[in-house]
C-alpha atoms as a PDB file:
ATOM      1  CA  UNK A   1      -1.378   9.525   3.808  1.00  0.00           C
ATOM      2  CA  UNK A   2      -0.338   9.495   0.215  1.00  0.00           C
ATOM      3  CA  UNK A   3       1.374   6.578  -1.472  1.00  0.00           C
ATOM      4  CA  UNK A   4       2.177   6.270  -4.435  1.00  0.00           C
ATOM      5  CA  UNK A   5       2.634   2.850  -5.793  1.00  0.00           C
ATOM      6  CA  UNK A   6       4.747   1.738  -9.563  1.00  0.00           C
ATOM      7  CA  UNK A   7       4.309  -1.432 -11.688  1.00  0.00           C
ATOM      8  CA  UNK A   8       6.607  -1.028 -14.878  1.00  0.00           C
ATOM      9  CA  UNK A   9       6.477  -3.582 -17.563  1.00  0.00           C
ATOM     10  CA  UNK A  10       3.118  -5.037 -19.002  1.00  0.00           C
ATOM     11  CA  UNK A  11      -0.297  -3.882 -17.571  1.00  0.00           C
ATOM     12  CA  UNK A  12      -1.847  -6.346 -15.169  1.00  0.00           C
ATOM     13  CA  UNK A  13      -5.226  -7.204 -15.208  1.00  0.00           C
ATOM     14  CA  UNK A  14      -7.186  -9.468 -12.432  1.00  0.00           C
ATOM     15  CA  UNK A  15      -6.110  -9.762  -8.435  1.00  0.00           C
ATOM     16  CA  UNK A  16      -2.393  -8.919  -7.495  1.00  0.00           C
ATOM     17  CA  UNK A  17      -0.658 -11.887  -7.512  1.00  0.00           C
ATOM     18  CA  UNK A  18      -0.006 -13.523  -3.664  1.00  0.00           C
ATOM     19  CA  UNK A  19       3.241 -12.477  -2.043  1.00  0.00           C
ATOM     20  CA  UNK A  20       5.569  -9.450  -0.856  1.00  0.00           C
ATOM     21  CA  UNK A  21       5.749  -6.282  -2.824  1.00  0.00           C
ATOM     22  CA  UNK A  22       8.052  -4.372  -1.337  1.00  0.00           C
ATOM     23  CA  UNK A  23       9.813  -0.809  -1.262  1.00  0.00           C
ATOM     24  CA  UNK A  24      10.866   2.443   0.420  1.00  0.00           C
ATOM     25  CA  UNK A  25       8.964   2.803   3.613  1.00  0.00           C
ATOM     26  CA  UNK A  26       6.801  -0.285   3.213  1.00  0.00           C
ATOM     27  CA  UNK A  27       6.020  -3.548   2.795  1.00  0.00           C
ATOM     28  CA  UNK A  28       2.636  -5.007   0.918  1.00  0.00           C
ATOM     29  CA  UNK A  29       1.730  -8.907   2.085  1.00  0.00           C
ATOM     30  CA  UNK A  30      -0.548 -10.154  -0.658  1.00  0.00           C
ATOM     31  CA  UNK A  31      -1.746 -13.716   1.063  1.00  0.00           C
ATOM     32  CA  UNK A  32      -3.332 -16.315  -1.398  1.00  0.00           C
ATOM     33  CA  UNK A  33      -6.337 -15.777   1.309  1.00  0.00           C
ATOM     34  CA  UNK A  34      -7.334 -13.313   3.589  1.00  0.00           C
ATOM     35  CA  UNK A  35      -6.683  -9.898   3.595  1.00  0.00           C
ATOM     36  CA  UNK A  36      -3.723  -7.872   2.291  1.00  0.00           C
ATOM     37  CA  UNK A  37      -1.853  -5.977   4.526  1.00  0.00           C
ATOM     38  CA  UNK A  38       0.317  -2.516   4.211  1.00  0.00           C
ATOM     39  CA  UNK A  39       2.998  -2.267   6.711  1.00  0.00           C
ATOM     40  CA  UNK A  40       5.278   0.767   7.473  1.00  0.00           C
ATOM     41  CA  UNK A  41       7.271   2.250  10.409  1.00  0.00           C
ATOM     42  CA  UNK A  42       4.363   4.284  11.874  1.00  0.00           C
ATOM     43  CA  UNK A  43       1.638   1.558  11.151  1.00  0.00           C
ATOM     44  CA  UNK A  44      -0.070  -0.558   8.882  1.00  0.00           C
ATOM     45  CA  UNK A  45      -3.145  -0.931   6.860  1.00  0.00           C
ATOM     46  CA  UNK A  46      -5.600  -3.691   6.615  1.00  0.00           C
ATOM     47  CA  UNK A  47      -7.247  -3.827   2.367  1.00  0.00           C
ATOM     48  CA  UNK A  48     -10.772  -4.532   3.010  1.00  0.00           C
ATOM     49  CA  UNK A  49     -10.998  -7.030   0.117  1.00  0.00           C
ATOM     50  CA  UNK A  50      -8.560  -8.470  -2.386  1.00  0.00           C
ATOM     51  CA  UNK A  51      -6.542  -5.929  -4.399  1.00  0.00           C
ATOM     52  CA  UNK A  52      -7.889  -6.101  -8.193  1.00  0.00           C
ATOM     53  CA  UNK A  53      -6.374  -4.563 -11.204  1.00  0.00           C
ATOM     54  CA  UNK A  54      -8.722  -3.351 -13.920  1.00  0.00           C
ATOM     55  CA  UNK A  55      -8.846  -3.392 -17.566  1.00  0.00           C
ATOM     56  CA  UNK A  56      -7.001  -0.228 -17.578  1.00  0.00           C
ATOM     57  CA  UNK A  57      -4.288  -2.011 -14.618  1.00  0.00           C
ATOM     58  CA  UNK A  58      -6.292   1.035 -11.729  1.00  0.00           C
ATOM     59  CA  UNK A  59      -6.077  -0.508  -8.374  1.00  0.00           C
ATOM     60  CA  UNK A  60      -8.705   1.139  -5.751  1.00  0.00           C
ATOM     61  CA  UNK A  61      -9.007   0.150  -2.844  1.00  0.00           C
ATOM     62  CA  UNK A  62     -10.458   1.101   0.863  1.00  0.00           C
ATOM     63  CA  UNK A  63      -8.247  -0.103   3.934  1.00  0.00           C
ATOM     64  CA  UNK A  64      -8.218   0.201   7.583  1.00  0.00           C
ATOM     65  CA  UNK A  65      -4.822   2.051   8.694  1.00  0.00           C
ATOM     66  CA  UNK A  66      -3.443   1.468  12.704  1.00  0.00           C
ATOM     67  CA  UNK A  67      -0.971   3.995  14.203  1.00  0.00           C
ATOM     68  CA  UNK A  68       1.547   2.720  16.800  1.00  0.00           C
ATOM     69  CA  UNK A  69      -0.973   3.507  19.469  1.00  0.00           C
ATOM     70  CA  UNK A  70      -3.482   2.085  18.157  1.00  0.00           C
ATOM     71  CA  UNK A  71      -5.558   4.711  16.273  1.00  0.00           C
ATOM     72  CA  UNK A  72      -7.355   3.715  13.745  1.00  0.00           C
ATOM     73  CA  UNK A  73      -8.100   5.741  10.467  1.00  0.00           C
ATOM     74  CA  UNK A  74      -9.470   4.970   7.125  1.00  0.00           C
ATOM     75  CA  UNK A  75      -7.414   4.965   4.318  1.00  0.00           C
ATOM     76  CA  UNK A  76      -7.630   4.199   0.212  1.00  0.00           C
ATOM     77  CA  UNK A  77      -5.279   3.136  -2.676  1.00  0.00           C
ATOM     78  CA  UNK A  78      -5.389   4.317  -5.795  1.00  0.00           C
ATOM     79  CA  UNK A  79      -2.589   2.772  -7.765  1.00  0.00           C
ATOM     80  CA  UNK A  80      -1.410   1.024 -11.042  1.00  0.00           C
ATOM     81  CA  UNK A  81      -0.311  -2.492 -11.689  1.00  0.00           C
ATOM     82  CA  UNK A  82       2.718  -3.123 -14.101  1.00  0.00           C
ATOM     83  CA  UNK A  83       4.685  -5.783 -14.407  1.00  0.00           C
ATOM     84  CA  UNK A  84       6.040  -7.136 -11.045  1.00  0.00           C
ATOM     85  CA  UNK A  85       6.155  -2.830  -9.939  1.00  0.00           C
ATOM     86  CA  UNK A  86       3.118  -1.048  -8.005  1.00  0.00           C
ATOM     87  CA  UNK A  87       2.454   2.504  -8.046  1.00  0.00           C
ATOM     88  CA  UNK A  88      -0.196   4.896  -7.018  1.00  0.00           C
ATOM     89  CA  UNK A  89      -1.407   6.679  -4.211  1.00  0.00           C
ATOM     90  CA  UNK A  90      -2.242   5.965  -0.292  1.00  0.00           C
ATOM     91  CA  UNK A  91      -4.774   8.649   1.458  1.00  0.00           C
ATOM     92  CA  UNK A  92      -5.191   8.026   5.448  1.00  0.00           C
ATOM     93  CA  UNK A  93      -7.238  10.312   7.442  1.00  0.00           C
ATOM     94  CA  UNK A  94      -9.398  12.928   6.713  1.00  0.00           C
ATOM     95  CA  UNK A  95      -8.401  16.379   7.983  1.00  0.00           C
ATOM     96  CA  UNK A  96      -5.562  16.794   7.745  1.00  0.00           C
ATOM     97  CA  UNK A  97      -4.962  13.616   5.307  1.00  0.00           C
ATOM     98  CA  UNK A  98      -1.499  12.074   5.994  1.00  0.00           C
ATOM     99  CA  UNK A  99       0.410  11.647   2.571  1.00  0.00           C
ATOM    100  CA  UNK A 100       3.840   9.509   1.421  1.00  0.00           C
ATOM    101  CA  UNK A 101       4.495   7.931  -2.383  1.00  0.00           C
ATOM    102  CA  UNK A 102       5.666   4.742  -1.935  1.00  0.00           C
ATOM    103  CA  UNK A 103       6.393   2.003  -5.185  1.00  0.00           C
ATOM    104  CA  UNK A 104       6.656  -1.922  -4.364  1.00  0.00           C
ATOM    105  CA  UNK A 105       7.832  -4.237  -6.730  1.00  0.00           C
ATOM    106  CA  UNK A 106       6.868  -7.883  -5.803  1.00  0.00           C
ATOM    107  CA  UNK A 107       9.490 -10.763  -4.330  1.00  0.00           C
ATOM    108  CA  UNK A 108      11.537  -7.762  -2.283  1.00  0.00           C
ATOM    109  CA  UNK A 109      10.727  -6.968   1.664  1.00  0.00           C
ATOM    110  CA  UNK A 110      10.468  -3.342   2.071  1.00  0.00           C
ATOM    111  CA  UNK A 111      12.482  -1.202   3.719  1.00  0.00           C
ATOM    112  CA  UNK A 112      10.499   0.640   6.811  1.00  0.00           C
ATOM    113  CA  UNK A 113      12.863   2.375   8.773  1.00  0.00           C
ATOM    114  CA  UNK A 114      11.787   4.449  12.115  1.00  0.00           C
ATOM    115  CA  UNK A 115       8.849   6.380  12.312  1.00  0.00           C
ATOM    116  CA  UNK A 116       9.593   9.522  13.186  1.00  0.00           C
ATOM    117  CA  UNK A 117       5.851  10.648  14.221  1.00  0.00           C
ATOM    118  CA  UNK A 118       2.824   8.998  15.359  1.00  0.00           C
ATOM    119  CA  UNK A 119       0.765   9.862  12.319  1.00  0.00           C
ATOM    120  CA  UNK A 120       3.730  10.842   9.912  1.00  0.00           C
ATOM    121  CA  UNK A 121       4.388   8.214   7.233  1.00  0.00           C
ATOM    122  CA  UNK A 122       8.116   7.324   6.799  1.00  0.00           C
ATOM    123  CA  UNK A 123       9.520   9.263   3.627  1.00  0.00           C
END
């Protein structure tokens, strides 16, 4: 699964600050501890670590994503911190990867809608 995630504005440097990001399809819950956590219609993915923006505002990291049933695949973001907008991309799976381009901006819940398949990201 692709997502791609938008911060306009200034670059950000450092972790993501703590709180909701939200957008079309999903929802991104930044706690001030623990582990962030990427919700959408057909599942959600657990960040194994804090999310960190570079000097260049990159933002990689590998997650855990959970269908519906339970299925459990693993996942990375790539994305770009600007401003209070994220954007980049979401890969789950391996063969055959499931893709979506999402972009959260932070302080708004996202919308997630249904899911429409087991493995097929709302979008």
């Amino acid at each position: 699964m692709l997502i791609l995630l938008t911060l306009l504005g200034c670059a950000h440097t450092g972790p993501l600050p703590s709180g909701t990001w939200g957008g079309d399809g999903y929802t991104l819950d930044v706690p001030e501890d623990g582990a962030p956590v990427l919700r959408g219609a057909c599942g959600q993915g657990v960040v194994e670590g804090p999310l960190v923006a570079d000097a260049q505002s990159a933002v990689v990291a590998e997650l855990t994503w959970t269908t519906p049933s339970g299925a459990e695949e693993p996942g990375r973001i790539d994305a770009s911190a600007r401003g209070r907008k994220l954007t980049g991309h979401l890969v789950v799976g391996s063969f055959p990867e499931m893709i979506d381009d999402i972009e959260l901006k932070r302080g708004r819940e996202g919308t997630l809608g249904a899911c429409e398949g087991e493995n097929i990201p709302p979008g």
